[in-house]
C-alpha atoms as a PDB file:
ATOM      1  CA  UNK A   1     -75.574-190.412 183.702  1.00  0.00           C
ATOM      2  CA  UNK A   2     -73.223-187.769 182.517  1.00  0.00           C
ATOM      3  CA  UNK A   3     -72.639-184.424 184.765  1.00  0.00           C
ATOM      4  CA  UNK A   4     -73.585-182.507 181.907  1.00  0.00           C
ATOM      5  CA  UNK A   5     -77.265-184.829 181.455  1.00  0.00           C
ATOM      6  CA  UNK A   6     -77.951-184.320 185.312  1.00  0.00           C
ATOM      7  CA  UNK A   7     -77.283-180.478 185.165  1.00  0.00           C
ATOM      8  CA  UNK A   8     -79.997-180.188 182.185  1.00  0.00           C
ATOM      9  CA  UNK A   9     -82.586-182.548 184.435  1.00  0.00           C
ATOM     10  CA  UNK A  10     -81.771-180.153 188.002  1.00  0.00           C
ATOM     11  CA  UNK A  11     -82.278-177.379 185.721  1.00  0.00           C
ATOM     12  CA  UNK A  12     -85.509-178.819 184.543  1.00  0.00           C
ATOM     13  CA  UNK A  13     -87.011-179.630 187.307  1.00  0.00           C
ATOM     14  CA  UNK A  14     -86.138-176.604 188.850  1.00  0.00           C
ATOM     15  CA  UNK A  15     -87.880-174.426 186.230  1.00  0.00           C
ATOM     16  CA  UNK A  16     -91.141-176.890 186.338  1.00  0.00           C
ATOM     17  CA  UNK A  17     -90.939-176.522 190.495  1.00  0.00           C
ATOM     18  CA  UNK A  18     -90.686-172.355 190.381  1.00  0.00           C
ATOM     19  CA  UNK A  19     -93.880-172.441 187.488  1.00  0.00           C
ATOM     20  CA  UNK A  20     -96.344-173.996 189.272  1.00  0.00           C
ATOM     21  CA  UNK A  21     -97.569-173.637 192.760  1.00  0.00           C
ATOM     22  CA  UNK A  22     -97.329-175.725 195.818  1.00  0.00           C
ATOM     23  CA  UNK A  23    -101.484-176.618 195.046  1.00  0.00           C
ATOM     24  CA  UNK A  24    -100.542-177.432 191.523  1.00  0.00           C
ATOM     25  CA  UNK A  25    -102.798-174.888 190.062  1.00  0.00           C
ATOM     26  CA  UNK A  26    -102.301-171.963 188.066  1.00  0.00           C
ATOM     27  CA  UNK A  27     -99.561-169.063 189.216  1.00  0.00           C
ATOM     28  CA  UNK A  28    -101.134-165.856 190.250  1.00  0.00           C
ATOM     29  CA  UNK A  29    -100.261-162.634 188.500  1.00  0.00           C
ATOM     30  CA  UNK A  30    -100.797-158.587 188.801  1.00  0.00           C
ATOM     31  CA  UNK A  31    -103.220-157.476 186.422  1.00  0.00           C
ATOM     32  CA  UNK A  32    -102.500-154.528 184.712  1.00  0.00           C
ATOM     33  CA  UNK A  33    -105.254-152.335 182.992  1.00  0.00           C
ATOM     34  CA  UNK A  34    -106.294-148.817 181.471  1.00  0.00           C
ATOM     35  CA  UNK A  35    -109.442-147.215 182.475  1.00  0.00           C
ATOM     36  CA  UNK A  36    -110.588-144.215 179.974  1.00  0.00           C
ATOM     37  CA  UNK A  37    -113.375-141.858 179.006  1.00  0.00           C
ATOM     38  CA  UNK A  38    -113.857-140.575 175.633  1.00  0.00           C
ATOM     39  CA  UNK A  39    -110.828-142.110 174.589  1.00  0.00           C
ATOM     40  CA  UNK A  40    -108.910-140.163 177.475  1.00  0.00           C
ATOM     41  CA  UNK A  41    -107.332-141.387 180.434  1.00  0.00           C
ATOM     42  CA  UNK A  42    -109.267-141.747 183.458  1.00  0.00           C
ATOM     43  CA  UNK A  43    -108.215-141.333 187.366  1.00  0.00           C
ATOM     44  CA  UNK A  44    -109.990-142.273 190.458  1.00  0.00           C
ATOM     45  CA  UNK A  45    -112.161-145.050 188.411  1.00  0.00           C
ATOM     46  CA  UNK A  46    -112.825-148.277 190.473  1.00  0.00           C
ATOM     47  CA  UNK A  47    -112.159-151.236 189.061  1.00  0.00           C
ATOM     48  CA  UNK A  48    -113.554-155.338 190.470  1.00  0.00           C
ATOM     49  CA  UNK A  49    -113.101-158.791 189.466  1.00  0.00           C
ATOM     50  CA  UNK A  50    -116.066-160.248 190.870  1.00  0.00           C
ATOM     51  CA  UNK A  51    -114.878-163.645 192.769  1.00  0.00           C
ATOM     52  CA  UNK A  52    -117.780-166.441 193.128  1.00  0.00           C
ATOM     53  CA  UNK A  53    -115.454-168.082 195.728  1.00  0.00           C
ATOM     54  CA  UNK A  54    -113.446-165.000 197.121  1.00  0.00           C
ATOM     55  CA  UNK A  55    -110.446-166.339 199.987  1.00  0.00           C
ATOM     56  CA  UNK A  56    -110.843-165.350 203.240  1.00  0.00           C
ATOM     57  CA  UNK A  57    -110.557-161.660 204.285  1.00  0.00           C
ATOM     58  CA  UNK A  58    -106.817-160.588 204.402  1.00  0.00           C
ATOM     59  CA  UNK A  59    -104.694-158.329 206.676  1.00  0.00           C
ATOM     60  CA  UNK A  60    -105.187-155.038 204.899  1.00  0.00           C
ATOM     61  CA  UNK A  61    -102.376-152.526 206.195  1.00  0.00           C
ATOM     62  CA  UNK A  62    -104.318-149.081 208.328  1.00  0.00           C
ATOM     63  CA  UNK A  63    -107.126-147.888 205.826  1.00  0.00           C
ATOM     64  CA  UNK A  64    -107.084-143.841 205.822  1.00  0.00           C
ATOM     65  CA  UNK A  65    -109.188-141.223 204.279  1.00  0.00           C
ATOM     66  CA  UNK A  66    -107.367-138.110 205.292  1.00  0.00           C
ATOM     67  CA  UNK A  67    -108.383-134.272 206.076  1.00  0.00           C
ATOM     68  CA  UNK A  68    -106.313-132.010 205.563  1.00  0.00           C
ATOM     69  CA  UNK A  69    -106.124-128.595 203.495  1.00  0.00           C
ATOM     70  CA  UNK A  70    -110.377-128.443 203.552  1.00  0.00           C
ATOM     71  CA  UNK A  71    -110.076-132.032 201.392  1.00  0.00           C
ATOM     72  CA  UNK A  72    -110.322-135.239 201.489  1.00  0.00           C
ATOM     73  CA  UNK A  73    -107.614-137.758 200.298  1.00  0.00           C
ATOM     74  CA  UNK A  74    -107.621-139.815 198.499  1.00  0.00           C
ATOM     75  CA  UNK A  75    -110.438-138.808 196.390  1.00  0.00           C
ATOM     76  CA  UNK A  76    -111.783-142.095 195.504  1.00  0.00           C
ATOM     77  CA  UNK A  77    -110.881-144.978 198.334  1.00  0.00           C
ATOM     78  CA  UNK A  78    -111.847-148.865 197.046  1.00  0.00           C
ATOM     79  CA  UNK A  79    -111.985-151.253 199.873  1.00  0.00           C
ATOM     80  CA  UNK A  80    -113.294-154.846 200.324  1.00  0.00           C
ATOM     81  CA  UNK A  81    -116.459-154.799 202.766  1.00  0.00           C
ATOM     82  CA  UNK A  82    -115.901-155.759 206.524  1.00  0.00           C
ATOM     83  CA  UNK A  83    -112.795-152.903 206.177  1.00  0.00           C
ATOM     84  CA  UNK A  84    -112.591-150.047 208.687  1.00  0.00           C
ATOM     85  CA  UNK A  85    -111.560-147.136 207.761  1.00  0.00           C
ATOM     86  CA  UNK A  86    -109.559-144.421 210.081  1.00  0.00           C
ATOM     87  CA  UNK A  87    -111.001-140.401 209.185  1.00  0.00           C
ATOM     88  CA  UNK A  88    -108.317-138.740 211.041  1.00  0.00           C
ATOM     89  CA  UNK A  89    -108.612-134.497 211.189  1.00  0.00           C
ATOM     90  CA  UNK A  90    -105.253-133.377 209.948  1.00  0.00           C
ATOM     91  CA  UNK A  91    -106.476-129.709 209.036  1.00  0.00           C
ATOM     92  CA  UNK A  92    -106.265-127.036 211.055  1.00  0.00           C
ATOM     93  CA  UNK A  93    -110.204-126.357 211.720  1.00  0.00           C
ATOM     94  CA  UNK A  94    -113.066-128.687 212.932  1.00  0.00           C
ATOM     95  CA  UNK A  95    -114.852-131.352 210.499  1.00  0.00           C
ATOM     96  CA  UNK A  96    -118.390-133.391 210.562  1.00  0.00           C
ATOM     97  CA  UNK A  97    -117.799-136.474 207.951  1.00  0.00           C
ATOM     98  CA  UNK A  98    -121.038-137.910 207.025  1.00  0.00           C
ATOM     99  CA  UNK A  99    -122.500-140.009 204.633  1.00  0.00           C
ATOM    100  CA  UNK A 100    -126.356-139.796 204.559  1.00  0.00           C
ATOM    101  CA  UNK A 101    -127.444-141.587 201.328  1.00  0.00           C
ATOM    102  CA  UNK A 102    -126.280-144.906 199.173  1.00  0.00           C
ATOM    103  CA  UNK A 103    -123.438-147.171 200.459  1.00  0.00           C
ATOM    104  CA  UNK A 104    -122.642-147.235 203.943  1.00  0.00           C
ATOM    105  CA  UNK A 105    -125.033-144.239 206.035  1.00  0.00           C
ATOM    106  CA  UNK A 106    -123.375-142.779 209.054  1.00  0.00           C
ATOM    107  CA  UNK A 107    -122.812-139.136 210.277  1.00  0.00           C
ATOM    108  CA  UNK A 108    -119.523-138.951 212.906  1.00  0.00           C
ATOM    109  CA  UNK A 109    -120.636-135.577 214.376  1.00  0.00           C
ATOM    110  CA  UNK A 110    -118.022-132.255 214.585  1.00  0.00           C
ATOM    111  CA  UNK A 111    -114.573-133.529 215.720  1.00  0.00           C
ATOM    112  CA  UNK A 112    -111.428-131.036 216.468  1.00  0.00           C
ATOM    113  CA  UNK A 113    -107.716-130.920 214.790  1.00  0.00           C
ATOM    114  CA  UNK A 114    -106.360-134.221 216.000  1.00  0.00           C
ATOM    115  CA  UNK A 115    -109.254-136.323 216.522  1.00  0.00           C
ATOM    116  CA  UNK A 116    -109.619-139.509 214.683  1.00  0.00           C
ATOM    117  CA  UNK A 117    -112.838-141.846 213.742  1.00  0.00           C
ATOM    118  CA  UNK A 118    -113.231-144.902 212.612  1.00  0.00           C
ATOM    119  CA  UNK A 119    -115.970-146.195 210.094  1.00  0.00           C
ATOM    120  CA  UNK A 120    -116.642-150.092 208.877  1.00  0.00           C
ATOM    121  CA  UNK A 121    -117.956-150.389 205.659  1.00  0.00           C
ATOM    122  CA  UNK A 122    -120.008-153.366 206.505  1.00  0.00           C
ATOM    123  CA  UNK A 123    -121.887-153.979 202.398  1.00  0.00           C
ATOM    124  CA  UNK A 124    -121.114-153.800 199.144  1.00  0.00           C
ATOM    125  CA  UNK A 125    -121.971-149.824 197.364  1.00  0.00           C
ATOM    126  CA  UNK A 126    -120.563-146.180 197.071  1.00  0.00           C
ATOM    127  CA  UNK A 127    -120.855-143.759 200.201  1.00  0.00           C
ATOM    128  CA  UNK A 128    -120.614-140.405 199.407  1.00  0.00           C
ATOM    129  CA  UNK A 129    -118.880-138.688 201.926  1.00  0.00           C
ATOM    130  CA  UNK A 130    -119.428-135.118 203.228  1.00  0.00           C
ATOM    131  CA  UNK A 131    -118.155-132.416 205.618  1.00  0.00           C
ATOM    132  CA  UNK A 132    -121.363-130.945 207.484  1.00  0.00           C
ATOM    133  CA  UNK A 133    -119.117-127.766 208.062  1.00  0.00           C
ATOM    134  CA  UNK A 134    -117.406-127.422 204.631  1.00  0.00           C
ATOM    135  CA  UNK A 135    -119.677-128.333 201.600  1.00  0.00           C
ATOM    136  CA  UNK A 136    -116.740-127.945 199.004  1.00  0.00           C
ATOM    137  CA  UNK A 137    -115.185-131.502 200.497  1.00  0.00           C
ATOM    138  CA  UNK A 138    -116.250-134.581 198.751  1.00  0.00           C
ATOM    139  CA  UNK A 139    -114.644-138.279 198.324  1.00  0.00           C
ATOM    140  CA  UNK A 140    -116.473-141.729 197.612  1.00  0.00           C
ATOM    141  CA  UNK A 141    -115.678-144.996 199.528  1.00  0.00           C
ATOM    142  CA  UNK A 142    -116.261-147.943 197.217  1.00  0.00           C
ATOM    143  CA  UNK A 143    -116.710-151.077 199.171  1.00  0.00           C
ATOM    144  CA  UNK A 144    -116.793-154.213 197.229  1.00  0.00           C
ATOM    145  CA  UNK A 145    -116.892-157.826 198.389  1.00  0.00           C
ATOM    146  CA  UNK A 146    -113.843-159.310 196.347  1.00  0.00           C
ATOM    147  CA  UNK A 147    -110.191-158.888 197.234  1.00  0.00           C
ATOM    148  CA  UNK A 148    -109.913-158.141 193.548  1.00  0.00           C
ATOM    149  CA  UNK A 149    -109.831-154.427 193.435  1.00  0.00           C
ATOM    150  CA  UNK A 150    -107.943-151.091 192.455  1.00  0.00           C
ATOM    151  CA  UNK A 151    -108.456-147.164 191.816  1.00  0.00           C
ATOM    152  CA  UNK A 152    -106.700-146.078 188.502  1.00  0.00           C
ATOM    153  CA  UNK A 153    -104.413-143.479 188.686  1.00  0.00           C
ATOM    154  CA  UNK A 154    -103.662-140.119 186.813  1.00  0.00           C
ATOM    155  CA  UNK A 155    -102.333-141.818 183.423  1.00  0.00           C
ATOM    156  CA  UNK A 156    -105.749-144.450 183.987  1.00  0.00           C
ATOM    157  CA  UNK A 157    -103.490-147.198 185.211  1.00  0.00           C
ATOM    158  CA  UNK A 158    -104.493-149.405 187.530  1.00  0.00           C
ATOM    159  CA  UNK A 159    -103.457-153.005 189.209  1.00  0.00           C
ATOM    160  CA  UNK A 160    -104.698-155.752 190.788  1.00  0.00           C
ATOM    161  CA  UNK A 161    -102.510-157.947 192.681  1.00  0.00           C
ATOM    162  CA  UNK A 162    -102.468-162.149 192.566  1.00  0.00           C
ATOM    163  CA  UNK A 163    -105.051-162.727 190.237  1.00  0.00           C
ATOM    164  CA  UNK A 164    -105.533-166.069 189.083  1.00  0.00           C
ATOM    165  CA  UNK A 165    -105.765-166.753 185.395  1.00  0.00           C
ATOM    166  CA  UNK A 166    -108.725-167.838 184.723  1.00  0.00           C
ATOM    167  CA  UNK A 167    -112.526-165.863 183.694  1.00  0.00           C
ATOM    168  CA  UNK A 168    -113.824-162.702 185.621  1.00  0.00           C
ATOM    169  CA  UNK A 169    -116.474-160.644 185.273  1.00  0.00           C
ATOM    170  CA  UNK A 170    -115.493-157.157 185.821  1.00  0.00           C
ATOM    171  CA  UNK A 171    -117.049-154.178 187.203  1.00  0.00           C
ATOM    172  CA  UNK A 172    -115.683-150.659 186.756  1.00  0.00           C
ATOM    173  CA  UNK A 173    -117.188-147.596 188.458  1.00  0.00           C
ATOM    174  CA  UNK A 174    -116.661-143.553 188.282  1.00  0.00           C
ATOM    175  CA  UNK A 175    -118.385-140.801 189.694  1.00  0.00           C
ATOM    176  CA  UNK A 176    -121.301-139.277 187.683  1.00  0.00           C
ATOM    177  CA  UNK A 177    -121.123-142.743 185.321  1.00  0.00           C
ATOM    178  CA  UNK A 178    -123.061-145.805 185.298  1.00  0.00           C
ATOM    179  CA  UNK A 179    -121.029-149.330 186.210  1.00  0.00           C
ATOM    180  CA  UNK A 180    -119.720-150.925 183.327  1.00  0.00           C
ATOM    181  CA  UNK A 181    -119.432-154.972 183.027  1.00  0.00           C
ATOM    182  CA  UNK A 182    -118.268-157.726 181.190  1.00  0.00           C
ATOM    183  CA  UNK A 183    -116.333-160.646 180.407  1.00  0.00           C
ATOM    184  CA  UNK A 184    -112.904-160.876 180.811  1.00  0.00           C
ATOM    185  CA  UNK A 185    -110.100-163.947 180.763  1.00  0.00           C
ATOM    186  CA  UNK A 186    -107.119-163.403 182.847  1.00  0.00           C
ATOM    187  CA  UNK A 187    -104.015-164.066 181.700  1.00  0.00           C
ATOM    188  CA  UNK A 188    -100.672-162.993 182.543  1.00  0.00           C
ATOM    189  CA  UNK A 189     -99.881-161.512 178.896  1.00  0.00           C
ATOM    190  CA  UNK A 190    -103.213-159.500 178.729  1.00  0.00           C
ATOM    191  CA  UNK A 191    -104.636-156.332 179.825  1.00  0.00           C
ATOM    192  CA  UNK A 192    -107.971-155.125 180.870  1.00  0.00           C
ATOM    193  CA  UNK A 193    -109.316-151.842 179.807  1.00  0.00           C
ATOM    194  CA  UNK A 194    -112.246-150.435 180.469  1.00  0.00           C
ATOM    195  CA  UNK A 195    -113.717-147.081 178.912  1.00  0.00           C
ATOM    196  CA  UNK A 196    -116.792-144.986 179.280  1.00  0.00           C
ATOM    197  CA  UNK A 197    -118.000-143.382 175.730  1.00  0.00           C
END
């Protein structure tokens, strides 16, 4: 076989190898998507592929729903259930984070500058969290029992990493909206968006 014949197989081979995974199955992607309201872009909107056989639970980095300035942040926090999640006081004044109704129901009591607590969202819903002392602070937790997830962002972008192609049904959620769901094939050349009229 010529150099020149061998060169085009390597090549070939190489490309086939780098395509498909060590399983054999389909190559997982990021999903990109839109999430919008009356035809407006929409942050802090949750967004879920459900996943009828979802892989084991994965190393998530240190989960954190800050205090600081008499707010909470992030706004809206999406994690997969079984996660803890760190409320560390950052602010210069006492805090009581609570969460009396929906979603995960706990109530962590007054805590000084400093302090840290620790919460695990344990089943699938929206907790509405609260400060006792400061009624102006609000943020949701939005546990959900897929890996599957993401929280849009200010231009309504979100993305969910190592999808698989293949079909999802999707849940989307926002505060003072009903869920939306529906159908939806993955694929890497196609982009989910989701919008509340």
């Amino acid at each position: 076989m010529k150099a020149y014949g061998i060169r085009s197989v390597v090549a070939w081979l190489a490309a086939v190898l780098w395509f498909t995974p060590a399983d054999g199955g389909p190559r997982e992607f990021d999903l990109h998507g839109i999430a919008r309201a009356g035809g407006r872009s929409l942050q802090n909107a949750v967004v879920w592929l459900e996943n009828a056989n979802p892989p084991g639970k994965t190393a998530a980095g240190k989960v954190v729903l800050d205090q600081r300035n008499l707010s909470f942040s992030p706004h809206v926090l999406a994690v997969r259930v079984g996660t803890t999640v760190d409320f560390p006081n950052h602010d210069t004044l006492l805090h009581n984070v609570f969460s009396f109704r929906d979603g995960k129901r706990f109530d962590l009591g007054m805590y000084p500058v400093g302090a840290l607590r620790h919460v695990t969202f344990d089943k699938p819903g929206v907790s509405r969290i609260f400060c006792n002392i400061h009624p102006n602070m609000w943020a949701y937790v939005v546990a959900v029992d897929t890996p599957y997830f993401a929280v849009s962002d200010q231009s309504g972008g979100f993305t969910i990493a190592s999808v698989a192609p293949r079909s999802y049904t999707y849940h989307a959620w926002r505060a003072g909206a009903g869920e939306l769901t529906g159908a939806w094939s993955a694929s890497a050349d196609t982009t989910l968006a989701v919008e509340w009229q």
